[in-house]
PDB file of N, CA and C in Angstrom:
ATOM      1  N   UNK A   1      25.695  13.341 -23.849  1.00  0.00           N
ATOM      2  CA  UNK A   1      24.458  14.035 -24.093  1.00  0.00           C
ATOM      3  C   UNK A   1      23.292  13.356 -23.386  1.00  0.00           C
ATOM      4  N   UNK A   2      22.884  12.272 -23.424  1.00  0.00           N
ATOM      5  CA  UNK A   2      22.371  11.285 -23.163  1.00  0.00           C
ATOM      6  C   UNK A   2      22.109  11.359 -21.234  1.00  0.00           C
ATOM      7  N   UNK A   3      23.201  11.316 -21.084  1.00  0.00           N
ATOM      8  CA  UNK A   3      23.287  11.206 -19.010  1.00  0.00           C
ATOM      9  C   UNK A   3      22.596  12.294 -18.782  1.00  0.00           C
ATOM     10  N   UNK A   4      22.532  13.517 -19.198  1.00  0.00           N
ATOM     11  CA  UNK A   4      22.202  14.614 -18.421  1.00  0.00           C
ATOM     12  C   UNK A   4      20.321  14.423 -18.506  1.00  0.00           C
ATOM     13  N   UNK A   5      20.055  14.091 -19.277  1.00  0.00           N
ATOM     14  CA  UNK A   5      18.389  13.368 -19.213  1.00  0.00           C
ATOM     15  C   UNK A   5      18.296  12.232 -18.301  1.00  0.00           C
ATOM     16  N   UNK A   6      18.926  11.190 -18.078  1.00  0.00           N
ATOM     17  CA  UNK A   6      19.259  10.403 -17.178  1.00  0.00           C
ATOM     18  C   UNK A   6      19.068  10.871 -15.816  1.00  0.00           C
ATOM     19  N   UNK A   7      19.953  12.043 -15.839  1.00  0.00           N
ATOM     20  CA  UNK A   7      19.813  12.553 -14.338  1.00  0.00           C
ATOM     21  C   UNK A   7      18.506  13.470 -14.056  1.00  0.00           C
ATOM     22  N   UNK A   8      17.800  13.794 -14.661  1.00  0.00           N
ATOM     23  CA  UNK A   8      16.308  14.592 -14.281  1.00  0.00           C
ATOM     24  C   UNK A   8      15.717  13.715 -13.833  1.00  0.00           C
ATOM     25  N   UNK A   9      14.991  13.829 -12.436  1.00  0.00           N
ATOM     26  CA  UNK A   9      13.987  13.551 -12.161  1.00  0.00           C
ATOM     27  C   UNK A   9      12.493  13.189 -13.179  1.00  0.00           C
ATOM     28  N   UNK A  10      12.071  11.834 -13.292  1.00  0.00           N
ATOM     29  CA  UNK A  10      10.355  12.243 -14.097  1.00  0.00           C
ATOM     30  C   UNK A  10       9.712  12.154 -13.069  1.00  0.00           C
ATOM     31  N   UNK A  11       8.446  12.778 -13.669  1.00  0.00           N
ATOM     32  CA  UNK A  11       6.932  13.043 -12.717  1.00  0.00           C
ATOM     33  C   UNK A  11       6.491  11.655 -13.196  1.00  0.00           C
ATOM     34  N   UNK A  12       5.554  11.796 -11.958  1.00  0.00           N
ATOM     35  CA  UNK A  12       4.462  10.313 -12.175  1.00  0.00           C
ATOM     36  C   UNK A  12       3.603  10.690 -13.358  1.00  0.00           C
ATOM     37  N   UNK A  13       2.624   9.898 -13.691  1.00  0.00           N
ATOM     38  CA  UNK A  13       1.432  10.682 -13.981  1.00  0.00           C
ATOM     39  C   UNK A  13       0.110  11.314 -13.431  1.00  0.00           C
ATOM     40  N   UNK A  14       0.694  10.233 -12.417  1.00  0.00           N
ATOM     41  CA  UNK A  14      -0.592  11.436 -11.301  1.00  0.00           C
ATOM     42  C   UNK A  14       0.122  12.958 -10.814  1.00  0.00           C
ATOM     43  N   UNK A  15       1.171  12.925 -10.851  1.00  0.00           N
ATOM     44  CA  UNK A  15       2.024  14.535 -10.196  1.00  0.00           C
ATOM     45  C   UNK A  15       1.525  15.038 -11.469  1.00  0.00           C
ATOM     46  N   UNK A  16       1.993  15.134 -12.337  1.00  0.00           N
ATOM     47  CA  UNK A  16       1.364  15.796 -13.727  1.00  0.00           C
ATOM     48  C   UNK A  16       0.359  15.950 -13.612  1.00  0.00           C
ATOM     49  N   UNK A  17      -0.892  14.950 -13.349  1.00  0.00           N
ATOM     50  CA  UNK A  17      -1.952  15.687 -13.522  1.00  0.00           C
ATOM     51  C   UNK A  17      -2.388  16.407 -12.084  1.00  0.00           C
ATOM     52  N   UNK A  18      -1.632  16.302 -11.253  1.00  0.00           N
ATOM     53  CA  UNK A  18      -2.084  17.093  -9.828  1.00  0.00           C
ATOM     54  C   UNK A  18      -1.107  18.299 -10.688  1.00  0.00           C
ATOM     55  N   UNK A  19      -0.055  18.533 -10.992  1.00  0.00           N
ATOM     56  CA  UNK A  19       0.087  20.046 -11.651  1.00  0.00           C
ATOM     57  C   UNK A  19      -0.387  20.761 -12.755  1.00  0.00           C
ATOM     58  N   UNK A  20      -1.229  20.121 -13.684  1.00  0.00           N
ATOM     59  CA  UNK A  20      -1.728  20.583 -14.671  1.00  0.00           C
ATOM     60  C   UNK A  20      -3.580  21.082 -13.947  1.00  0.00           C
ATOM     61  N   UNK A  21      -3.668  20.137 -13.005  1.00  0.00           N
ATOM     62  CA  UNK A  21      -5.176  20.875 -12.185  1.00  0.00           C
ATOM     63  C   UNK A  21      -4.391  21.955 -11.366  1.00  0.00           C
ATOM     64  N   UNK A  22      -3.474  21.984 -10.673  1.00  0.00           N
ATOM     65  CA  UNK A  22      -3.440  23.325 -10.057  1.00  0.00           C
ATOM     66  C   UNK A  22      -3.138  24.257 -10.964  1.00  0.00           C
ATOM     67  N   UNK A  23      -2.680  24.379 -11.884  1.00  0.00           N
ATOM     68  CA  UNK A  23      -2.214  25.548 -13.322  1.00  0.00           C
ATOM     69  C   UNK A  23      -3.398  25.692 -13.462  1.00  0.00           C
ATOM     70  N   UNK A  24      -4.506  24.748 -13.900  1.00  0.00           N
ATOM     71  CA  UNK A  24      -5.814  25.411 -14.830  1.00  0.00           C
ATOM     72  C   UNK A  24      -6.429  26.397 -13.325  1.00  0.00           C
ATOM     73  N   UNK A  25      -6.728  25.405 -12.137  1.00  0.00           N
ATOM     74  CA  UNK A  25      -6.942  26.159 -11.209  1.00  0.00           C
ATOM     75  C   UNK A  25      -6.375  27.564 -10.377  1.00  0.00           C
ATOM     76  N   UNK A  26      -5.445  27.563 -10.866  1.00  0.00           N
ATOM     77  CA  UNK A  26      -4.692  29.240 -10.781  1.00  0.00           C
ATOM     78  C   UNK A  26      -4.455  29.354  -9.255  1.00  0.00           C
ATOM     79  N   UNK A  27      -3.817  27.822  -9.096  1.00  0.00           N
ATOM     80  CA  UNK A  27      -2.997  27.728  -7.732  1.00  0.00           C
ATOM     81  C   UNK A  27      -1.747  27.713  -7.183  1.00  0.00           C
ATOM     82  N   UNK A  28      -1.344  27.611  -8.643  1.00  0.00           N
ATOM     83  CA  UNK A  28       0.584  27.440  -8.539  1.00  0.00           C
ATOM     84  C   UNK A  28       1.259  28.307  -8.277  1.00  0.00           C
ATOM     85  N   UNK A  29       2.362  28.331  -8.036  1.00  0.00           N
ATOM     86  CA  UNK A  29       3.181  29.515  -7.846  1.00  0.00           C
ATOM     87  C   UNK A  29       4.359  29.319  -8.914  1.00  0.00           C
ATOM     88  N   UNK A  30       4.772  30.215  -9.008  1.00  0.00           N
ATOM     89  CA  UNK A  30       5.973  30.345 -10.461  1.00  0.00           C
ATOM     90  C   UNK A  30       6.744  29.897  -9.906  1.00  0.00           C
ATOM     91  N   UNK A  31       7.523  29.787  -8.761  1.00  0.00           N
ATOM     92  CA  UNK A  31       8.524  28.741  -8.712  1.00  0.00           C
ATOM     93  C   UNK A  31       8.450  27.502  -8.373  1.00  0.00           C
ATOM     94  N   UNK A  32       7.342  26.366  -8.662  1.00  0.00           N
ATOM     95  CA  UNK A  32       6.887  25.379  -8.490  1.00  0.00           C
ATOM     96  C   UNK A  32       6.299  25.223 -10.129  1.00  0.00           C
ATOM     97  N   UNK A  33       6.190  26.054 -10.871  1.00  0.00           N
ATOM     98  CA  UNK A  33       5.714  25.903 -12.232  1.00  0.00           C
ATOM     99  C   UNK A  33       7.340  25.211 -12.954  1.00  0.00           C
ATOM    100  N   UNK A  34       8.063  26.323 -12.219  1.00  0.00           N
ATOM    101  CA  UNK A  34       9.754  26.335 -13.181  1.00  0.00           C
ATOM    102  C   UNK A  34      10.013  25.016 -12.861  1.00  0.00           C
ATOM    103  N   UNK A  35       9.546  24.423 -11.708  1.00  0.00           N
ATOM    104  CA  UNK A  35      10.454  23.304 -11.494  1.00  0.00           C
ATOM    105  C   UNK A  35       9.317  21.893 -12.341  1.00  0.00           C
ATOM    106  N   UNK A  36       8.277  22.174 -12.598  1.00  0.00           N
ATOM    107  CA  UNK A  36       7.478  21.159 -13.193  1.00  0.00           C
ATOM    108  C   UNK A  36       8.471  21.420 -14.476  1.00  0.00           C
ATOM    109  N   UNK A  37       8.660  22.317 -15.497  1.00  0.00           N
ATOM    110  CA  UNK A  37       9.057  21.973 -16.555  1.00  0.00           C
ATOM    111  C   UNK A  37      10.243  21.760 -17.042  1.00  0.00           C
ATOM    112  N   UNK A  38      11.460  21.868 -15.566  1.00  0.00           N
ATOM    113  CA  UNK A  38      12.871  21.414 -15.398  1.00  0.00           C
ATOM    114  C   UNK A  38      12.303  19.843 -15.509  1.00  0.00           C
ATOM    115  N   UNK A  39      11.786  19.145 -14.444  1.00  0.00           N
ATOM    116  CA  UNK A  39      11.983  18.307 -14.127  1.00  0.00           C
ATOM    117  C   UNK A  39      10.377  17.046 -14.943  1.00  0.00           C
ATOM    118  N   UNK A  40       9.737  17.488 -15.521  1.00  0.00           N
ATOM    119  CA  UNK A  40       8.945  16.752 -16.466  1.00  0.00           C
ATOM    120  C   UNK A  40       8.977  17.347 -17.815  1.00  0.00           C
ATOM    121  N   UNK A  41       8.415  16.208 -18.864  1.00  0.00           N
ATOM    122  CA  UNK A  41       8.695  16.266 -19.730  1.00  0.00           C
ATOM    123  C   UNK A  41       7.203  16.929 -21.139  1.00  0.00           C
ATOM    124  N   UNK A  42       8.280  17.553 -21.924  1.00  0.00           N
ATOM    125  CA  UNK A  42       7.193  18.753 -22.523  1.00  0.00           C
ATOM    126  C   UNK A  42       5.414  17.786 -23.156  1.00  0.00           C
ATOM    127  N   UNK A  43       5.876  16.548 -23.132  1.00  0.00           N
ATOM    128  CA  UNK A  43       4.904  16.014 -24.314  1.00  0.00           C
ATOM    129  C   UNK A  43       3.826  15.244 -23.129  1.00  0.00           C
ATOM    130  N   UNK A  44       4.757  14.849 -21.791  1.00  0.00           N
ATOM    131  CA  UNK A  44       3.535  14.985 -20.851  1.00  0.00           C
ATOM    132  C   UNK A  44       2.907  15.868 -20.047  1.00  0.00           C
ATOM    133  N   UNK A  45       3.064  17.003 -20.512  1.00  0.00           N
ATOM    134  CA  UNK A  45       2.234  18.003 -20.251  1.00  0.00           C
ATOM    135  C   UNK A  45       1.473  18.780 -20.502  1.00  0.00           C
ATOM    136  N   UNK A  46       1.733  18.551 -22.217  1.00  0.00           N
ATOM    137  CA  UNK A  46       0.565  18.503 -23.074  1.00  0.00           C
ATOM    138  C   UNK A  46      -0.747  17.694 -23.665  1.00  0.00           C
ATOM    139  N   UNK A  47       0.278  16.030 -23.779  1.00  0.00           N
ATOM    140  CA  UNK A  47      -1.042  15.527 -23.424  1.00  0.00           C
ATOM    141  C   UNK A  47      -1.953  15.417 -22.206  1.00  0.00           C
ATOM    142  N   UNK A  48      -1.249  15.479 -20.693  1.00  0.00           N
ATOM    143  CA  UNK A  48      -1.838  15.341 -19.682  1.00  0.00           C
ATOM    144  C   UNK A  48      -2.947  16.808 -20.044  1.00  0.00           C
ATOM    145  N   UNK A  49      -2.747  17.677 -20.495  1.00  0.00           N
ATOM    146  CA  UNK A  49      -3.501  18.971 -20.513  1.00  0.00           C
ATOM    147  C   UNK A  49      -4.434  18.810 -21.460  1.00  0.00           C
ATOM    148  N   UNK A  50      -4.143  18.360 -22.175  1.00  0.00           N
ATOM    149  CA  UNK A  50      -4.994  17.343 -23.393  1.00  0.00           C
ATOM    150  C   UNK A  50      -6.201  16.822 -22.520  1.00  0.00           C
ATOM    151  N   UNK A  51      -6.082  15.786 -21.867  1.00  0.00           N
ATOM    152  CA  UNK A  51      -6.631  15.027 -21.358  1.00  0.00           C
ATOM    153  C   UNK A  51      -7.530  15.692 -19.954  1.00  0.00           C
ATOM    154  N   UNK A  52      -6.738  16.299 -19.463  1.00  0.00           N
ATOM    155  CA  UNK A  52      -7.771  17.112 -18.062  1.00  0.00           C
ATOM    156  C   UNK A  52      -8.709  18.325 -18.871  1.00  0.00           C
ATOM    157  N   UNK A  53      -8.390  18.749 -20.200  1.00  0.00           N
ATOM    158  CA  UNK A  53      -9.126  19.643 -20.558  1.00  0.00           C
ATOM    159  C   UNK A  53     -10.215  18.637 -21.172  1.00  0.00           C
ATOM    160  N   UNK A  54     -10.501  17.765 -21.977  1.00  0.00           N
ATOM    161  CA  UNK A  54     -11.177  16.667 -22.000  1.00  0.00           C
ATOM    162  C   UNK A  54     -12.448  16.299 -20.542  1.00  0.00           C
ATOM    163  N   UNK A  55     -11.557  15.439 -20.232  1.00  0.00           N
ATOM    164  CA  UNK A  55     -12.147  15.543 -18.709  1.00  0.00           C
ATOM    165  C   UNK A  55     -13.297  16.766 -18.275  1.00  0.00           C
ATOM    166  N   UNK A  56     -12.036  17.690 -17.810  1.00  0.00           N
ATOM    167  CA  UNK A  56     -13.047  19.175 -17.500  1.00  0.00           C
ATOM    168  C   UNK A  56     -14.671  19.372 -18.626  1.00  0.00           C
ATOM    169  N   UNK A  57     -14.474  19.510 -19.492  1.00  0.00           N
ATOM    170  CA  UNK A  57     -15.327  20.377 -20.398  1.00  0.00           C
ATOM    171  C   UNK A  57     -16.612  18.974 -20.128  1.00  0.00           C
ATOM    172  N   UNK A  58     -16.196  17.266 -20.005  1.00  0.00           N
ATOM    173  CA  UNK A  58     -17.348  16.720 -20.292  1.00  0.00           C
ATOM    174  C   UNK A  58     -18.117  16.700 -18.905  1.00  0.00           C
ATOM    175  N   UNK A  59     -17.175  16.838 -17.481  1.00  0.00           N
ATOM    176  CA  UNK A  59     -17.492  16.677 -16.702  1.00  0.00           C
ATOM    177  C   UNK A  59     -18.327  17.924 -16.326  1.00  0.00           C
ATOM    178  N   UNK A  60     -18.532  19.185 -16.463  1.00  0.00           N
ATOM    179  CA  UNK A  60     -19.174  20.699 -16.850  1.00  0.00           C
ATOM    180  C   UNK A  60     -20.267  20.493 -17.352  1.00  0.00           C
ATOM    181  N   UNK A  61     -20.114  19.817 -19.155  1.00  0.00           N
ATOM    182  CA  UNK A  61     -21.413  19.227 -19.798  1.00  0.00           C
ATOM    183  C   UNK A  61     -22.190  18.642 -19.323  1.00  0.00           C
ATOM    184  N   UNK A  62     -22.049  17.114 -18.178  1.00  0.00           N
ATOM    185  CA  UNK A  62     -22.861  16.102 -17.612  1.00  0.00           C
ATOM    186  C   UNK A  62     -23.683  17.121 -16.436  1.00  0.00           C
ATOM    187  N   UNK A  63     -22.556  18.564 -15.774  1.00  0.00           N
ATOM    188  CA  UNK A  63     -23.526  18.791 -14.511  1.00  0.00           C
ATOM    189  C   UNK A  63     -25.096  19.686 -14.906  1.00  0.00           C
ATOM    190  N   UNK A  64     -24.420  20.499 -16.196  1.00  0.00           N
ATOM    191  CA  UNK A  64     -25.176  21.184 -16.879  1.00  0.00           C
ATOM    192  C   UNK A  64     -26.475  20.421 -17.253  1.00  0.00           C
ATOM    193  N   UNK A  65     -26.472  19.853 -18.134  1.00  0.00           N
ATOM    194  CA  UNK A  65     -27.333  19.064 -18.401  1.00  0.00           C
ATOM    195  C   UNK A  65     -28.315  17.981 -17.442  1.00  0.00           C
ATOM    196  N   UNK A  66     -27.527  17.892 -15.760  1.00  0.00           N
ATOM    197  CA  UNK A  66     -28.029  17.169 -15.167  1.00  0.00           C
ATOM    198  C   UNK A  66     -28.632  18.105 -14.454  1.00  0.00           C
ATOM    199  N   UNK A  67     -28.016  19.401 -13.942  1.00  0.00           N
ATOM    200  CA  UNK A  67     -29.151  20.052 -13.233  1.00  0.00           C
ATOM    201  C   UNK A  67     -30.515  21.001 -14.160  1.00  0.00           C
ATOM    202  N   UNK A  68     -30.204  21.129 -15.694  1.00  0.00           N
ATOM    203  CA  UNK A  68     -31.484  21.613 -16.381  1.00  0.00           C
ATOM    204  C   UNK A  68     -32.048  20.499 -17.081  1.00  0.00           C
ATOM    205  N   UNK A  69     -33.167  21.400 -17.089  1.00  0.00           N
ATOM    206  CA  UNK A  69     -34.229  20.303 -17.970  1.00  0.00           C
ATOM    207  C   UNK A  69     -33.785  19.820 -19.242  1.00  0.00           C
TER     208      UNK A  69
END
């Protein structure tokens, strides 16, 4: 049971988060999606999504606020 996890490929964490910015960015293609979730794993791709949605929303807040009064 065990080997066949063995044998998958993992993502870095930078590939994860370079595929979780092209998903939010609506750049991927479905057969490059299928193979992110063959070959990485479900809980880093939620927190990585966790985390770039984080990211995103404060980095939005700082421009907002920096270009109004």
């Amino acid at each position: 049971m065990s080997d066949t996890n063995n044998n998958t490929p993992q993502r870095t964490p930078l590939q994860v988060f370079g595929n979780i910015a092209a998903v939010a960015f609506a750049v991927r293609t479905d057969k490059k999606s299928g193979n992110d979730f063959r070959e990485g794993s479900f809980k880093q791709f939620v927190f990585g999504s966790l985390v770039f949605t984080a990211v995103f929303i404060t980095a939005v807040v700082s421009v907002v606020k920096l270009v109004l009064p």
